[in-house]
N, C-alpha and C. Protein backbone atom coordinates (compact mmCIF):
# COMPACT_ATOMS: atom_id res chain seq x y z
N UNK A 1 -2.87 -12.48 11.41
CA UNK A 1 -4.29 -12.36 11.21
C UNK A 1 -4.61 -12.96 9.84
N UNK A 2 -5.49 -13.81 9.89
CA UNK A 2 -5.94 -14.56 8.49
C UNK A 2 -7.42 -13.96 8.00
N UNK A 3 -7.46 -13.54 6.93
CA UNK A 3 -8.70 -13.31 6.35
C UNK A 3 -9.07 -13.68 5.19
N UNK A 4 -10.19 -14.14 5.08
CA UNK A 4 -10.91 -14.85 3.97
C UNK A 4 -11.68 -13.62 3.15
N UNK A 5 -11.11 -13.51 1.89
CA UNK A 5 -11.58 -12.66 0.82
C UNK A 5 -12.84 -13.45 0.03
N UNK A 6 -13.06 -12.68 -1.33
CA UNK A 6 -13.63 -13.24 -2.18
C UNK A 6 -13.25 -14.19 -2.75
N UNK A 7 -13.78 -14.56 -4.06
CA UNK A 7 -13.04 -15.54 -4.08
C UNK A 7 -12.19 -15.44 -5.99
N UNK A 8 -11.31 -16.64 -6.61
CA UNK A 8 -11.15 -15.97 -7.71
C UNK A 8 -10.72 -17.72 -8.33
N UNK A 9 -10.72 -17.38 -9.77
CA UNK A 9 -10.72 -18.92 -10.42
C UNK A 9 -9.46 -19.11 -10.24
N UNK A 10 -9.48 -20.63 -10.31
CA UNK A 10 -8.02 -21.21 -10.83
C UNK A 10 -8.25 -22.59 -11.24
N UNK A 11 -7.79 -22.45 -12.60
CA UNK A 11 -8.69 -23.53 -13.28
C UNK A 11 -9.90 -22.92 -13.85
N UNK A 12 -10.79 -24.29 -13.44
CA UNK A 12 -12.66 -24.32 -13.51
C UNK A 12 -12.83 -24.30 -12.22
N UNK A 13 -12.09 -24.32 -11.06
CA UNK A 13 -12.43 -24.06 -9.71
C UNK A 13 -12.45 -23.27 -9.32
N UNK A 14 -13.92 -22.43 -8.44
CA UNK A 14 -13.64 -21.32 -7.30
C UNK A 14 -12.81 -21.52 -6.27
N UNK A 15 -12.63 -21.04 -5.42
CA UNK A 15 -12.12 -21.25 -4.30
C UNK A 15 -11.79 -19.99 -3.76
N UNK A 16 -12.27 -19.92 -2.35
CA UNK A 16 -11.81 -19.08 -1.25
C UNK A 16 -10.55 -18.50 -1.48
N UNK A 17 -9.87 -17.13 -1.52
CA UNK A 17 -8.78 -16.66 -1.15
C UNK A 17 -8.79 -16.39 0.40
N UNK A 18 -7.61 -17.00 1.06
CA UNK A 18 -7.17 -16.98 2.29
C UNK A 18 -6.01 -16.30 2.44
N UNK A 19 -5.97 -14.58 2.97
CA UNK A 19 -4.89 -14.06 2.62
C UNK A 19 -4.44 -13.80 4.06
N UNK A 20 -3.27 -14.01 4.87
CA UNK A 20 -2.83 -13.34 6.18
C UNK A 20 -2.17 -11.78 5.92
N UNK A 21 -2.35 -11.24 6.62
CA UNK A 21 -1.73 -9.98 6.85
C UNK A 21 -0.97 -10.06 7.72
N UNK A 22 0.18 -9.72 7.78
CA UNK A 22 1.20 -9.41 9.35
C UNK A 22 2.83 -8.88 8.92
N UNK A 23 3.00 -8.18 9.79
CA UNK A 23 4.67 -7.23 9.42
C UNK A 23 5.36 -8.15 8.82
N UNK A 24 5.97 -7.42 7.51
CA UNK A 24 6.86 -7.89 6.57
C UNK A 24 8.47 -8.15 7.22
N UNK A 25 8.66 -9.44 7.39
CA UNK A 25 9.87 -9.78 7.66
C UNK A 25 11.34 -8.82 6.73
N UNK A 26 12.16 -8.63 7.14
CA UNK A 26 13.42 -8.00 6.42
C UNK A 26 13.76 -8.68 5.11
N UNK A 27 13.86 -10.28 4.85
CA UNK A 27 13.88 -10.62 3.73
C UNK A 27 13.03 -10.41 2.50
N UNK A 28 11.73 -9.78 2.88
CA UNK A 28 11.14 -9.67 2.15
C UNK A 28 10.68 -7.96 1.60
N UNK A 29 11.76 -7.28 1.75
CA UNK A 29 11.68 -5.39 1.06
C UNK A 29 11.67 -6.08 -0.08
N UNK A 30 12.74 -7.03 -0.80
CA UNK A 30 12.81 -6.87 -2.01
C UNK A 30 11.19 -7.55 -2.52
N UNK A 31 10.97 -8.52 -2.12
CA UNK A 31 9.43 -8.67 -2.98
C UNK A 31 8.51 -7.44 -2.56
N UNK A 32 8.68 -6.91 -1.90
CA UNK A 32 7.62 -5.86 -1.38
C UNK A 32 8.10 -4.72 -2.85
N UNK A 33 9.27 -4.12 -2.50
CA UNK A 33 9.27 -2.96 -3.78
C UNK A 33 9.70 -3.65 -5.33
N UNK A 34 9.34 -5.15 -5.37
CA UNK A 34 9.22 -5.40 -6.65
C UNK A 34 7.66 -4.95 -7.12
N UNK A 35 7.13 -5.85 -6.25
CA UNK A 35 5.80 -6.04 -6.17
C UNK A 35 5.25 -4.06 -6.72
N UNK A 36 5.58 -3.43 -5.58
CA UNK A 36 5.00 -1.68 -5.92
C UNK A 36 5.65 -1.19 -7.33
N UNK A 37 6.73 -1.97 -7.74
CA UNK A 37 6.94 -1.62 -9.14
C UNK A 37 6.58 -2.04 -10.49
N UNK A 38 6.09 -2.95 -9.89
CA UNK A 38 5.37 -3.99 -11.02
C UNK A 38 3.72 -2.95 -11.29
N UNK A 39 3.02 -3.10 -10.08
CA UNK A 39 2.00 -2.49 -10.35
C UNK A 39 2.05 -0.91 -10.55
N UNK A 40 3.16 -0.30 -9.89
CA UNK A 40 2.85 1.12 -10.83
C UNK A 40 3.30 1.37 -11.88
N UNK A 41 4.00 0.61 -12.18
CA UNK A 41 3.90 0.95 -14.17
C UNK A 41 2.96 0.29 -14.55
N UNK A 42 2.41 -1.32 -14.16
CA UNK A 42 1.20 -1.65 -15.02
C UNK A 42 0.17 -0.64 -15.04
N UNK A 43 -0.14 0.25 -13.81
CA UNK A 43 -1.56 0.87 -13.46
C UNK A 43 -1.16 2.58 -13.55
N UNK A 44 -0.31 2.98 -12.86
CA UNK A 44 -0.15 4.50 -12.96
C UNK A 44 1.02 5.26 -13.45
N UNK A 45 1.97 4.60 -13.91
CA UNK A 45 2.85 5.24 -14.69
C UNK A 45 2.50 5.98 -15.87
N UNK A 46 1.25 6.11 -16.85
CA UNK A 46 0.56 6.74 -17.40
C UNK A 46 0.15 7.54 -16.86
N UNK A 47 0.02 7.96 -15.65
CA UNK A 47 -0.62 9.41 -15.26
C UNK A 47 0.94 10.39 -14.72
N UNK A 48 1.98 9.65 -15.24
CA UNK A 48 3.26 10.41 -14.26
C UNK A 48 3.94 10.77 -16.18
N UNK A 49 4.66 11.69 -15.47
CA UNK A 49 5.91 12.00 -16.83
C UNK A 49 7.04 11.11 -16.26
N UNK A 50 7.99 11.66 -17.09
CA UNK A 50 9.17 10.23 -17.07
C UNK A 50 10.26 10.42 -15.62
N UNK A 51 10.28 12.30 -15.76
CA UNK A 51 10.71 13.08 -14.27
C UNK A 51 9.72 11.92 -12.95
N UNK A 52 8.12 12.20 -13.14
CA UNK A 52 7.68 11.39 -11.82
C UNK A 52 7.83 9.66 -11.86
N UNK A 53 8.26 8.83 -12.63
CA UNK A 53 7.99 7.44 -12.50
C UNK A 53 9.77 7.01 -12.51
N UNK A 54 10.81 8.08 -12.58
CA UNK A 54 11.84 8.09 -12.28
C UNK A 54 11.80 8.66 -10.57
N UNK A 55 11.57 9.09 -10.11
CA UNK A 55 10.85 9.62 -8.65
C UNK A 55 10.61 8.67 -8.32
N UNK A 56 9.56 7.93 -8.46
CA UNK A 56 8.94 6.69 -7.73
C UNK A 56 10.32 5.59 -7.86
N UNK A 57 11.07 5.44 -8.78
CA UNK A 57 11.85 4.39 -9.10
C UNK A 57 12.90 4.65 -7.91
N UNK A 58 13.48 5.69 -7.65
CA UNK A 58 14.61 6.16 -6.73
C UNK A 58 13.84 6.26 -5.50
N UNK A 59 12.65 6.35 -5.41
CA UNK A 59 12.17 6.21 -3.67
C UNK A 59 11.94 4.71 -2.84
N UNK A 60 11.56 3.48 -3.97
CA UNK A 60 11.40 2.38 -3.79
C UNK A 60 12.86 1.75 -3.89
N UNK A 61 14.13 2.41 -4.18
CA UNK A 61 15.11 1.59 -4.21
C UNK A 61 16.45 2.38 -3.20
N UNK A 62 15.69 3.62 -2.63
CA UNK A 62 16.30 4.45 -1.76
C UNK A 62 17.38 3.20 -0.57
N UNK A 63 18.65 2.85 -0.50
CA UNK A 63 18.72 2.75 0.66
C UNK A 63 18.73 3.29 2.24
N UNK A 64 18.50 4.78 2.22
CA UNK A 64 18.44 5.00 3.25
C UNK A 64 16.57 4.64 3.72
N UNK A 65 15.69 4.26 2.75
CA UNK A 65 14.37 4.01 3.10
C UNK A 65 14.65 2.98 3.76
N UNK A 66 15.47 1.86 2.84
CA UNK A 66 15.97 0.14 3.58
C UNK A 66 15.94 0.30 4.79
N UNK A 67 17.25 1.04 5.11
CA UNK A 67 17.80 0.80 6.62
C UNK A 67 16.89 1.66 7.34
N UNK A 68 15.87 2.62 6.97
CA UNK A 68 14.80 2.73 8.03
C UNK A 68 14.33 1.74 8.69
N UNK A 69 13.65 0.94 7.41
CA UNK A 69 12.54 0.02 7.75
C UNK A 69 13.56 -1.61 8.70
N UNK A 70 15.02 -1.40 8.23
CA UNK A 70 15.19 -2.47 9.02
C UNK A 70 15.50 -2.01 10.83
N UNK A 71 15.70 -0.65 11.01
CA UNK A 71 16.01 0.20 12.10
C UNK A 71 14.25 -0.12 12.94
N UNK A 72 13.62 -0.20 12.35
CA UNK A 72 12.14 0.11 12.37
C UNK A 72 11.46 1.31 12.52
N UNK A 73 12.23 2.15 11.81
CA UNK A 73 11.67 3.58 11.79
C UNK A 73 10.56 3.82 10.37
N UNK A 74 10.63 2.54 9.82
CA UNK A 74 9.34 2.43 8.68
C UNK A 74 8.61 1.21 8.35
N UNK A 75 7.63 0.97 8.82
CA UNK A 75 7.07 0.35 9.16
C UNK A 75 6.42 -0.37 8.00
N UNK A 76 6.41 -1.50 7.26
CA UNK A 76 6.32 -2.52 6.42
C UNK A 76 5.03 -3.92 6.70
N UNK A 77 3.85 -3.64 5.98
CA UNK A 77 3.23 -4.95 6.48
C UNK A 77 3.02 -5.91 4.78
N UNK A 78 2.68 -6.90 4.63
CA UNK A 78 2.47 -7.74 3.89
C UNK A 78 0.92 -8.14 3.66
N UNK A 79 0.15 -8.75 2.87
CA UNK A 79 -1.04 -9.74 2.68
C UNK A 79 -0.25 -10.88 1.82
N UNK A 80 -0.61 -12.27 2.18
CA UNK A 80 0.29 -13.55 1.91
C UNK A 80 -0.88 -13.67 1.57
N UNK A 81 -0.86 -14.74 0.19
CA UNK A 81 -1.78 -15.73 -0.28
C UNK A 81 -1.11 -17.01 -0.15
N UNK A 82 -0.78 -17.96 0.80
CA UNK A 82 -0.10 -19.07 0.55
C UNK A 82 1.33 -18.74 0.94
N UNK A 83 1.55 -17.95 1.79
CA UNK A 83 3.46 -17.37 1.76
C UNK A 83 3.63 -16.44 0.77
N UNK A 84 3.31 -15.69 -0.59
CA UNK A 84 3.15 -14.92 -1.69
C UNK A 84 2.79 -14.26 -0.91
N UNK A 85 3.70 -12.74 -0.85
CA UNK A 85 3.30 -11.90 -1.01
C UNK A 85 2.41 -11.45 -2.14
N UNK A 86 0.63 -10.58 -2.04
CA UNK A 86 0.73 -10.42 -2.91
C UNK A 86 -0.49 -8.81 -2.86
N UNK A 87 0.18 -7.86 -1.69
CA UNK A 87 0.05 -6.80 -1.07
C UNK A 87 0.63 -6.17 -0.19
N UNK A 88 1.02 -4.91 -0.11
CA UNK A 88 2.00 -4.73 0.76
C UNK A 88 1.54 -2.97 0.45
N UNK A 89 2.05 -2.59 2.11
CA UNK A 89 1.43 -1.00 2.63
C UNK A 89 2.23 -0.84 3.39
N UNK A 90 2.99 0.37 3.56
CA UNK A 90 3.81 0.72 4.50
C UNK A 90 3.74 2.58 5.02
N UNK A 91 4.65 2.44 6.24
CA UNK A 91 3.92 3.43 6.83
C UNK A 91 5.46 4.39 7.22
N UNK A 92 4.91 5.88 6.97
CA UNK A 92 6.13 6.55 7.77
C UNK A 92 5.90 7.54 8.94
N UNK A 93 6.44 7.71 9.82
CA UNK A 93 6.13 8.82 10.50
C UNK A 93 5.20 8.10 11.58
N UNK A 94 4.87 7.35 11.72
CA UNK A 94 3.80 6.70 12.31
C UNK A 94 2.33 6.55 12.01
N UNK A 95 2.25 7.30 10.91
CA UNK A 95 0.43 7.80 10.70
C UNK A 95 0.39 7.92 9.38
N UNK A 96 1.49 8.19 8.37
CA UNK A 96 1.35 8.17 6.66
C UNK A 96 1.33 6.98 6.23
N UNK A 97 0.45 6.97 5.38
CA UNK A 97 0.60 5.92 4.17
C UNK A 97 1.31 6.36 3.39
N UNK A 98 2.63 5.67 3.11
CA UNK A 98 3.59 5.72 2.08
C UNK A 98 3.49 5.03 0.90
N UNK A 99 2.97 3.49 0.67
CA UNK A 99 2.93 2.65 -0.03
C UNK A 99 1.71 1.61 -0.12
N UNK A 100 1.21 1.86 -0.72
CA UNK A 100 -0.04 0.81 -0.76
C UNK A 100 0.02 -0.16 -2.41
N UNK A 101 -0.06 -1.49 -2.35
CA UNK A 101 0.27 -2.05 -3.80
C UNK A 101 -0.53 -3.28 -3.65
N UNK A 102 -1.23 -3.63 -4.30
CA UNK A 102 -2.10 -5.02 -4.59
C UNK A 102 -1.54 -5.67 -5.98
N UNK A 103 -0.84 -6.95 -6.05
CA UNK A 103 -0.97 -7.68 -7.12
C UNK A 103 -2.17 -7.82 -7.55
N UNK A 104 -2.25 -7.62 -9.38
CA UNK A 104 -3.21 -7.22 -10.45
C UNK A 104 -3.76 -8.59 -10.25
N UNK A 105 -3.57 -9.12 -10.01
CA UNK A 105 -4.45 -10.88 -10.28
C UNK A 105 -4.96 -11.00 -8.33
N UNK A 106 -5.03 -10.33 -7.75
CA UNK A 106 -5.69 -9.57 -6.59
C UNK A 106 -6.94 -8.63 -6.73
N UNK A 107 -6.49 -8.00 -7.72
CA UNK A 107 -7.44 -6.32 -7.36
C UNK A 107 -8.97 -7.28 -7.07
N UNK A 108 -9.73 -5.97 -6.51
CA UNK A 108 -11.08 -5.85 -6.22
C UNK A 108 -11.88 -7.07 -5.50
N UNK A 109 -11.11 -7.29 -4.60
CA UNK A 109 -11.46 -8.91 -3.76
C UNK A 109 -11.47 -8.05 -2.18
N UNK A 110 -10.89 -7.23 -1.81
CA UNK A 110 -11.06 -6.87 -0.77
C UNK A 110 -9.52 -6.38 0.06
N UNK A 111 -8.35 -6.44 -0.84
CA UNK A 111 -7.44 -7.04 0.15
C UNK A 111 -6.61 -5.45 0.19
N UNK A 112 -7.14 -4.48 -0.27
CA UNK A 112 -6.42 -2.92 -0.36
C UNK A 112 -7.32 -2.50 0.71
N UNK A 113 -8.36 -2.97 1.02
CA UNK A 113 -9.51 -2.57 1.68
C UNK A 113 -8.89 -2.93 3.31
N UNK A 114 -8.31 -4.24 3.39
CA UNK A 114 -8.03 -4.98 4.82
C UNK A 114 -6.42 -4.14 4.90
N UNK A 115 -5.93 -4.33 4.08
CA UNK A 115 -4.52 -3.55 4.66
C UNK A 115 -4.71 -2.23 5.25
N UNK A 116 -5.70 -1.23 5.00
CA UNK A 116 -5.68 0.25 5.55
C UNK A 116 -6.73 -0.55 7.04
N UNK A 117 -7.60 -1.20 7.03
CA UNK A 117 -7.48 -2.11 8.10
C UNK A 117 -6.89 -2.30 9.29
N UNK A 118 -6.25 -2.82 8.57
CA UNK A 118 -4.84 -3.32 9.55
C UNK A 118 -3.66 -2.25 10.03
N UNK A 119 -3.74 -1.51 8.94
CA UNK A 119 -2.37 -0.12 9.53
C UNK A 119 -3.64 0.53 10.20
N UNK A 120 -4.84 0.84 10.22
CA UNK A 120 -5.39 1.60 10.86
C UNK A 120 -5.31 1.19 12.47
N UNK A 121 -5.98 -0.33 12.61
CA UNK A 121 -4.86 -0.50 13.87
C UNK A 121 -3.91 -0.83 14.27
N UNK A 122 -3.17 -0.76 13.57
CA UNK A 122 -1.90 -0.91 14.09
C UNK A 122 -1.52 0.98 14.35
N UNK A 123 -1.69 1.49 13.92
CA UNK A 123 -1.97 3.19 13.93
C UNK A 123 -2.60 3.33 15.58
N UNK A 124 -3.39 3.00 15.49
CA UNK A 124 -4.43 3.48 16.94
C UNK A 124 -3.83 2.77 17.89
N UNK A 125 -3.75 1.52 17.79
CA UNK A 125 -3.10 0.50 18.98
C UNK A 125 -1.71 0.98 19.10
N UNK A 126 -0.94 0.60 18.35
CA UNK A 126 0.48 0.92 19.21
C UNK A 126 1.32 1.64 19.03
N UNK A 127 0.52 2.62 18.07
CA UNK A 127 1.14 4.60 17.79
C UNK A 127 0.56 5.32 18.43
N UNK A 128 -1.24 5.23 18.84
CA UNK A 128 -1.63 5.75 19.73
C UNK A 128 -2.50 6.84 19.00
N UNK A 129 -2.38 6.96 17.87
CA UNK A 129 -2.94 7.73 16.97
C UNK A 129 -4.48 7.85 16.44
N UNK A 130 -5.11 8.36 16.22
CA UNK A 130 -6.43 8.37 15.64
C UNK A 130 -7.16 9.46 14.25
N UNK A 131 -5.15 9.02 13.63
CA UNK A 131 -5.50 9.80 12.35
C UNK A 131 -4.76 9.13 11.51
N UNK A 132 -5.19 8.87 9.92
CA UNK A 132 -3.92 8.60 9.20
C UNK A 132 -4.03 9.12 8.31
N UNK A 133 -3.17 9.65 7.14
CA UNK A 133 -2.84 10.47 5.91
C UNK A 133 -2.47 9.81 4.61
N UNK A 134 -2.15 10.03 3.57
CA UNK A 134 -2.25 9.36 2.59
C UNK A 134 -1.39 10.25 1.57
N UNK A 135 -0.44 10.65 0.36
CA UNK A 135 -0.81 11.34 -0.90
C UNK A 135 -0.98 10.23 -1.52
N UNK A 136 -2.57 10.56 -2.17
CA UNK A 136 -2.86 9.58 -3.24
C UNK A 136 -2.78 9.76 -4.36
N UNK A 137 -1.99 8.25 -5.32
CA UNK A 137 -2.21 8.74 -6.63
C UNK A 137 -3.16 8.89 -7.44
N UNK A 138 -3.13 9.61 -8.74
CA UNK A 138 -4.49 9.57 -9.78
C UNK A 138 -5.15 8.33 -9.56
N UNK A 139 -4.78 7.18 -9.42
CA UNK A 139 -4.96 6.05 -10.13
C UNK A 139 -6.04 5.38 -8.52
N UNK A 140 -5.37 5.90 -7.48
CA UNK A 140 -6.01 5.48 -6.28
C UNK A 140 -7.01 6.40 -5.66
N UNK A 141 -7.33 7.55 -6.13
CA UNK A 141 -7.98 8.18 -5.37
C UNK A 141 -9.29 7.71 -4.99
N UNK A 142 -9.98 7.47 -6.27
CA UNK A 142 -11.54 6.68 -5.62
C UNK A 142 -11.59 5.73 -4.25
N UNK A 143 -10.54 4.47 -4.65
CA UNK A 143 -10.36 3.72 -4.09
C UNK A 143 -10.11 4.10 -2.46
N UNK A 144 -9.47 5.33 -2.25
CA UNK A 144 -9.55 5.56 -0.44
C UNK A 144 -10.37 6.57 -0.43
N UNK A 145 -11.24 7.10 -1.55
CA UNK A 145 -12.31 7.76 -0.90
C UNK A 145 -13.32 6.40 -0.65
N UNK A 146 -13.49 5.57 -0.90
CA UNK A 146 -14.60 4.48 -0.78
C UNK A 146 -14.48 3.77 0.58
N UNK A 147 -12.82 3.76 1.04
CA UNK A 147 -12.40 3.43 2.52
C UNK A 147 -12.63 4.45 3.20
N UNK A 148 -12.90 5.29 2.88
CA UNK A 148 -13.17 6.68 4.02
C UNK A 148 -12.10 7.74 4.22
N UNK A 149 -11.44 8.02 3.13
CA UNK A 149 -10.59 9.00 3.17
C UNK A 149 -10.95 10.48 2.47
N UNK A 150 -10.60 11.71 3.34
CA UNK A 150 -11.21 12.63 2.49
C UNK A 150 -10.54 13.80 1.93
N UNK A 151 -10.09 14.30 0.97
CA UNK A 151 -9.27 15.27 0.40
C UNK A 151 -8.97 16.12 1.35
N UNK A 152 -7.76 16.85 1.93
CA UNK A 152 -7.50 17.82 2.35
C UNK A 152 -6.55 19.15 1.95
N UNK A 153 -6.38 18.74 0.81
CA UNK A 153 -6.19 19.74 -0.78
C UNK A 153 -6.37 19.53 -2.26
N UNK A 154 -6.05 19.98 -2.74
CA UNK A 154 -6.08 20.18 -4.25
C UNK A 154 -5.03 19.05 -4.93
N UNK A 155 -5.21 18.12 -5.73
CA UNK A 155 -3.80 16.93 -6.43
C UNK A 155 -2.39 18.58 -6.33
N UNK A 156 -1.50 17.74 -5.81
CA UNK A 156 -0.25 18.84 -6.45
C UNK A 156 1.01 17.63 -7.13
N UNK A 157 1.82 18.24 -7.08
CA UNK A 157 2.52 17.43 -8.23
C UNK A 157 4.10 18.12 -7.54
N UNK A 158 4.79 16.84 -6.69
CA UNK A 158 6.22 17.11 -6.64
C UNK A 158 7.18 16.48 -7.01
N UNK A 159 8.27 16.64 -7.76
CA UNK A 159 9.11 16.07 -8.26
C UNK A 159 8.25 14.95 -9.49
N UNK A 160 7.63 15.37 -10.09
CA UNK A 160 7.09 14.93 -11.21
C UNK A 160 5.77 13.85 -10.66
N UNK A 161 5.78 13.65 -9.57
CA UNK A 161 4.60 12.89 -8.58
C UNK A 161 2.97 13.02 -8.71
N UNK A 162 2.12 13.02 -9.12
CA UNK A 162 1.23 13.19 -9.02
C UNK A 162 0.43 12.60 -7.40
N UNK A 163 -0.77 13.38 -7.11
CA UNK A 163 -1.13 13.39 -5.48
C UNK A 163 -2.17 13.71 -5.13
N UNK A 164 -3.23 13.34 -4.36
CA UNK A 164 -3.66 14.54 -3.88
C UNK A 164 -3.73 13.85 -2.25
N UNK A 165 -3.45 15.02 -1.27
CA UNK A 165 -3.51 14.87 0.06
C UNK A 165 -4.32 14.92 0.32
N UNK A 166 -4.85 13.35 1.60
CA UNK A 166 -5.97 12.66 2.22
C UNK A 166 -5.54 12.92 3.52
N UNK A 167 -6.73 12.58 4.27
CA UNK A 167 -6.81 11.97 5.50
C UNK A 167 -8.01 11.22 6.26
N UNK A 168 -7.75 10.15 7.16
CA UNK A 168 -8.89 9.10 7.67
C UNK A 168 -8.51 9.07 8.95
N UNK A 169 -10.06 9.41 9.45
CA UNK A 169 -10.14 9.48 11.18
C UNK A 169 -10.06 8.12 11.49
N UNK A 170 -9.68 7.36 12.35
CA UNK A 170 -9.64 6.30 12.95
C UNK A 170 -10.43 6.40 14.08
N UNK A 171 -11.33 5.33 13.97
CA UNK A 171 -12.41 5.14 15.52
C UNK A 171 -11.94 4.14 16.19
């Protein structure tokens, strides 16, 4: 699926971003959990202690997460700008959002917006589902309340994690 975002300079030129979305091939975990590590220390590692951004570090480099996702028991999609990855959301259980990450020279064009999008149907279509869940971090919460996600507790905090549990009806 190809979608045309906003747009962003390069150079003195505008130009259209043309980003595809579609399941992340196996060669590409490692740009995917570079990519989620790059941006959560640029953006939310300040809201974690050293216990939670050591947490995040051992969940993104988990191999038993690997061999889920190559088993396909975790489900991995991409946004390409040109072959670049330069977004990536993944799913567990069939209906959680586990991972959501936009490259910083990305943000606010639309493309965090099209990935819950896209897992939403891919959620409804071929999980069958018409719910999905989220723990969001400090740093994201606005951002999926603005997609339509709505608190279904209080932020809690595990293993040094900061959170608060969402959920979005799918129509």
């Amino acid at each position: 699926m190809k979608l045309e975002f906003g747009r962003r300079t390069r150079g003195n030129v505008l130009k259209p971003v043309r980003i595809m979305v579609r399941p992340a091939y196996r060669e590409e975990w490692d740009d995917a959990m570079a990519l989620a590590w790059r941006t959560f220390m640029k953006f939310e590692a300040k809201d974690y202690t050293p216990e939670g951004i050591e947490s995040f570090r051992d969940f993104i480099t988990d191999t038993v997460l690997h061999r889920m996702f190559v088993m396909g028991a975790y489900q991995l999609f991409g946004a390409y700008d040109n072959g670049k990855m330069v977004g990536m959301i993944s799913l567990r259980n069939e209906t959680h959002i586990s991972l959501l990450f936009v490259d910083e020279k990305y943000h606010r064009i639309g493309i965090g917006r099209r990935l819950i999008e896209y897992v939403s149907d891919y959620v409804l279509n071929e999980e069958g589902h018409r719910l999905i869940t989220v723990n969001a971090a400090p740093y994201a919460t606005g951002f999926y309340h603005r997609v339509g996600f709505i608190d279904t507790d209080t932020e809690q905090t595990n293993d040094g994690i900061r959170y608060t549990p969402m959920e979005r009806s799918i129509t």
